[in-house]
N, C-alpha and C. Protein backbone atom coordinates (compact mmCIF):
# COMPACT_ATOMS: atom_id res chain seq x y z
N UNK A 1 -4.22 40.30 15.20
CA UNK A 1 -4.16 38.93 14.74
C UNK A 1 -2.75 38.56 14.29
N UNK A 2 -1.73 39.71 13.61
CA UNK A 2 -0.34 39.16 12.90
C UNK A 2 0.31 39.02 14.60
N UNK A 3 -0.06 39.46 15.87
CA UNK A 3 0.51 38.98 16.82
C UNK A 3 0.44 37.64 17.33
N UNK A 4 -0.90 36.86 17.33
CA UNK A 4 -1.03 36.12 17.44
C UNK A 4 -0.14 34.63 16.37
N UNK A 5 -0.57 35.00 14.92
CA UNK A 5 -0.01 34.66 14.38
C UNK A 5 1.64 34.51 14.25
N UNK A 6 2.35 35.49 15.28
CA UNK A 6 3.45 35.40 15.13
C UNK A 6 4.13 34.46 16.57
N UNK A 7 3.38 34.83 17.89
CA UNK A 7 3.45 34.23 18.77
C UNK A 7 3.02 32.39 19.02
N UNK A 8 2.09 32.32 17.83
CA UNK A 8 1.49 30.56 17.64
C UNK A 8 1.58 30.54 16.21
N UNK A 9 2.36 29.77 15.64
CA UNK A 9 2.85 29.79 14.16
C UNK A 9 2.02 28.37 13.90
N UNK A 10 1.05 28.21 12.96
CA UNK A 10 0.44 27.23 12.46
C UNK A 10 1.48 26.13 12.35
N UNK A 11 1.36 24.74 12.63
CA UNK A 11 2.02 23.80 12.30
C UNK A 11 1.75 23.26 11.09
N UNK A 12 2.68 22.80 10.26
CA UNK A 12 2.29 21.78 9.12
C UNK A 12 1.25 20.52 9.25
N UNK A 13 0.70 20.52 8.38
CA UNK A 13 -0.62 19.59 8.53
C UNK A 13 0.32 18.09 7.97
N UNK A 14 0.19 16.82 8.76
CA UNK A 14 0.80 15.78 8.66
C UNK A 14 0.22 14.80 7.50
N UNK A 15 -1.17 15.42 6.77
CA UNK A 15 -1.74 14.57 6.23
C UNK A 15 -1.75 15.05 4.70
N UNK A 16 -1.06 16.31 4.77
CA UNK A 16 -0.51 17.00 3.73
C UNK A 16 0.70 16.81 3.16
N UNK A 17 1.34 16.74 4.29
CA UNK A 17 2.91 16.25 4.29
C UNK A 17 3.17 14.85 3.47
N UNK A 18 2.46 13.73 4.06
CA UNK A 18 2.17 12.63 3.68
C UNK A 18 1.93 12.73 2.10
N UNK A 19 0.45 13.11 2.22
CA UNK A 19 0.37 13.04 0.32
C UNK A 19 1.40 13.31 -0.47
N UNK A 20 2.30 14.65 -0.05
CA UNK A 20 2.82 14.89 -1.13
C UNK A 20 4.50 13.70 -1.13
N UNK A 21 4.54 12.98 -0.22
CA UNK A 21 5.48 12.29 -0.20
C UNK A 21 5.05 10.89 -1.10
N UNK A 22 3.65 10.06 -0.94
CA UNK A 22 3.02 9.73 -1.60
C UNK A 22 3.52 10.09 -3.05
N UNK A 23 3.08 11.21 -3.29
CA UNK A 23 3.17 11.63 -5.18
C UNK A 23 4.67 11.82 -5.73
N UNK A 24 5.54 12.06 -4.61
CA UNK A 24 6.51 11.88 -5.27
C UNK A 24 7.55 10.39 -5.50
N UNK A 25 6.73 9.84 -4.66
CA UNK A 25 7.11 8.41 -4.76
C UNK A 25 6.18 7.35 -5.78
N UNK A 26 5.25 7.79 -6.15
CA UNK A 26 4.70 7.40 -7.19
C UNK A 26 4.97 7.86 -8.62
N UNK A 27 5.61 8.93 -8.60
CA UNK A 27 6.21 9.56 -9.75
C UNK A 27 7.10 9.30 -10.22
N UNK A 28 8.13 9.09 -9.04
CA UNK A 28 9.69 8.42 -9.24
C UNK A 28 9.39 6.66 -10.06
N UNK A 29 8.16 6.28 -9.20
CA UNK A 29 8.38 4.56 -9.77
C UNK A 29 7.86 4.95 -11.25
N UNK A 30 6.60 5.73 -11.51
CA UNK A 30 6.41 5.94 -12.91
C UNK A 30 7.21 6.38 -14.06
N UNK A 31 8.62 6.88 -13.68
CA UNK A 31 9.47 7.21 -14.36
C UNK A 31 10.60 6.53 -14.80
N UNK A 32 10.33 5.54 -14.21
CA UNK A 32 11.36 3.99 -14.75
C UNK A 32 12.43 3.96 -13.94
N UNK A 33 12.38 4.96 -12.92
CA UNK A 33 13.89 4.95 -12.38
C UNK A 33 14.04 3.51 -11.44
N UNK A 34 15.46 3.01 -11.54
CA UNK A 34 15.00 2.40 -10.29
C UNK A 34 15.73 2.34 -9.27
N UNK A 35 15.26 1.38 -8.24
CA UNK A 35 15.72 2.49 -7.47
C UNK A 35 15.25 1.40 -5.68
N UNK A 36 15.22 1.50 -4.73
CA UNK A 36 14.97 0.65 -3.50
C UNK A 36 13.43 0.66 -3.34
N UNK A 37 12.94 -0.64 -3.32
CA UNK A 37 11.52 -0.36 -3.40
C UNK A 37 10.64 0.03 -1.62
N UNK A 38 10.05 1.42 -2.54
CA UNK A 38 9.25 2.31 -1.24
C UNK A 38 8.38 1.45 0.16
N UNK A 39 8.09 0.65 -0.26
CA UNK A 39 6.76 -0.21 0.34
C UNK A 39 7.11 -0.48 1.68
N UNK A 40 8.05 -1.01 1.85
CA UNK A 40 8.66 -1.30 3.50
C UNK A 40 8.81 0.07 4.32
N UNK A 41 9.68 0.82 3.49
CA UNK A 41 9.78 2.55 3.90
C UNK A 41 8.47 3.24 4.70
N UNK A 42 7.36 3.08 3.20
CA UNK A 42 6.18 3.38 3.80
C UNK A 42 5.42 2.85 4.94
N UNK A 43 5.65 1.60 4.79
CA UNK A 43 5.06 1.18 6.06
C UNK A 43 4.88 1.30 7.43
N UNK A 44 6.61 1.35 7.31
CA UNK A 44 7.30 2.24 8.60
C UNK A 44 6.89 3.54 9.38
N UNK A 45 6.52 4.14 7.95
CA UNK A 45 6.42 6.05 7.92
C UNK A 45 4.85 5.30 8.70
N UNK A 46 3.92 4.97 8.01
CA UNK A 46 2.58 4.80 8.64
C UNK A 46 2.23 4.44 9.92
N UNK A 47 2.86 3.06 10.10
CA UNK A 47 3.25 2.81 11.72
C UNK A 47 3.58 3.65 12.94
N UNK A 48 4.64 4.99 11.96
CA UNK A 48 5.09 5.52 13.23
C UNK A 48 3.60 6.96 13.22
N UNK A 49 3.69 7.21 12.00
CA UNK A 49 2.11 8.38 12.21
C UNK A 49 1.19 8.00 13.00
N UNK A 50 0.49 6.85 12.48
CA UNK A 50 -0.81 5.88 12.97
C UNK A 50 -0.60 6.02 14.68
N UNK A 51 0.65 5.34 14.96
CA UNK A 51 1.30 5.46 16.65
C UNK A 51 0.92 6.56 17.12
N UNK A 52 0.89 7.63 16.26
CA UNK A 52 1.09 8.96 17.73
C UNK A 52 -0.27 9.33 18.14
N UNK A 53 -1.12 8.70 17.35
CA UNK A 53 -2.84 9.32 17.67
C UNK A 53 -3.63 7.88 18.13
N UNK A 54 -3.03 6.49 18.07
CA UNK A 54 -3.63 5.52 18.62
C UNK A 54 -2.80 4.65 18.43
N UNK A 55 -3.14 3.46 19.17
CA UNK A 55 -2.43 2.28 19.44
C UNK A 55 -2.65 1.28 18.59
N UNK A 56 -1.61 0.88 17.10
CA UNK A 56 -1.76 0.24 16.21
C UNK A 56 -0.90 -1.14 15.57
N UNK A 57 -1.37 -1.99 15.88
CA UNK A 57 -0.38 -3.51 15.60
C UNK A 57 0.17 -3.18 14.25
N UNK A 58 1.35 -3.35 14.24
CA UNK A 58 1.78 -3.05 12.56
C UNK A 58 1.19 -4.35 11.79
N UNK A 59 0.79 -5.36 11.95
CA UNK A 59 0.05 -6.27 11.13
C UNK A 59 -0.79 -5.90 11.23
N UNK A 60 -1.46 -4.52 11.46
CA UNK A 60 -2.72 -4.29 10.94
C UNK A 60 -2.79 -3.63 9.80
N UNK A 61 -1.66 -3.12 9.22
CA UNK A 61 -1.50 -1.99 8.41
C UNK A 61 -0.86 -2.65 7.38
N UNK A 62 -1.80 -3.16 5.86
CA UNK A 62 -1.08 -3.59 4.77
C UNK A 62 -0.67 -2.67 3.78
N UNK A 63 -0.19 -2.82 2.88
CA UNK A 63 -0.08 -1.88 1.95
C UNK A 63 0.80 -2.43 0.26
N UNK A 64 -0.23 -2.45 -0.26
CA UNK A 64 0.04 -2.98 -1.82
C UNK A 64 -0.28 -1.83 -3.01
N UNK A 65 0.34 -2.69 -3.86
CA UNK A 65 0.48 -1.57 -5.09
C UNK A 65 0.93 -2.28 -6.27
N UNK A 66 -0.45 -2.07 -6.44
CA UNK A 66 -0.95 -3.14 -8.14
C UNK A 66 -0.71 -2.47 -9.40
N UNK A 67 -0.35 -3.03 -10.40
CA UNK A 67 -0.01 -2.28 -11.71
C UNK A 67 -0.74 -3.31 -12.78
N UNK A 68 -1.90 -2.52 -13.46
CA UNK A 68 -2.06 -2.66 -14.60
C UNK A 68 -2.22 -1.77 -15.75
N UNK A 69 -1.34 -2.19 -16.64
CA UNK A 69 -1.34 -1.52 -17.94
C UNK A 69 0.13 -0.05 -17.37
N UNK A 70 -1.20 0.63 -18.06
CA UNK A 70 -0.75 2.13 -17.28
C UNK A 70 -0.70 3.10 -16.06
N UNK A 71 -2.44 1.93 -15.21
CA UNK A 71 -2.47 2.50 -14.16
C UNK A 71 -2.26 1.92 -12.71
N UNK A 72 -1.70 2.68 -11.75
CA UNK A 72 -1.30 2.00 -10.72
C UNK A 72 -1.85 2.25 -9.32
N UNK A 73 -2.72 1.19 -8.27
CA UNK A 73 -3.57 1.60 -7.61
C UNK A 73 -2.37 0.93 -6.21
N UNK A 74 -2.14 2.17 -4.97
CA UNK A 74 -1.65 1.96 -4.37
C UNK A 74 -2.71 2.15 -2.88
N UNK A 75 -2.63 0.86 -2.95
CA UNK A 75 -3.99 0.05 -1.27
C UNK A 75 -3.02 0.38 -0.16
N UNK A 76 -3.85 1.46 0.81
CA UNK A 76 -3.63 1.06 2.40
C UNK A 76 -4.69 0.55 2.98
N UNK A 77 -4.68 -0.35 3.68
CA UNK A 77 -6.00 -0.83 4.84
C UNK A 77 -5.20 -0.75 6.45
N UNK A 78 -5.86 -0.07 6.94
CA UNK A 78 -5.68 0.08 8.55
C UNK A 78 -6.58 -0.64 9.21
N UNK A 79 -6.30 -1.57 9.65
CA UNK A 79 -7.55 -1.51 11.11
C UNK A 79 -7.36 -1.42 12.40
N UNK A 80 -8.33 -0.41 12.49
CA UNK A 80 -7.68 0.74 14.22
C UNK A 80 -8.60 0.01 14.94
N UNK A 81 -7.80 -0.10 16.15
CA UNK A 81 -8.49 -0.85 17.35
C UNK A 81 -9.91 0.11 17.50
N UNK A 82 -10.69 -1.04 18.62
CA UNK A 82 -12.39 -0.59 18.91
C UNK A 82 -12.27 0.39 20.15
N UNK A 83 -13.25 1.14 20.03
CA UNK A 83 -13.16 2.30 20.83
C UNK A 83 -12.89 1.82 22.26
């Protein structure tokens, strides 16, 4: 099996990758820094992921990020074309 394993090396999982880019960009805004706001960035990043596994209008893909008080709820909505 460590042959196999050495000959096909697991790839990084993209949806892992993502989150943790997610948390650190939610961390940074929670920390007062400031700094170029993420939201356009992200959008981009989503567009081009969303792209490689289906065919996605970037006006389909919103993405907001509401703040009240202390807590902050950051909305994606996709809508992926019909089968």
């Amino acid at each position: 099996m460590a042959l196999l394993s050495f000959l096909f090396p697991s790839k990084p999982k993209s949806a892992n990758a993502a989150k943790e880019r997610l948390q650190i960009i939610i961390a940074r805004e929670r920390n007062g820094r400031s700094g170029p706001d993420f939201l356009p960035a992200l959008h981009k990043e989503l567009i081009e992921v969303i792209s490689k596994y289906t065919k996605v209008n970037a006006d389909d893909i919103k993405i907001s990020l509401d703040r009240q008080g202390n807590l902050e709820v950051l909305d994606v909505n996709v809508v992926l074309p019909d089968a």
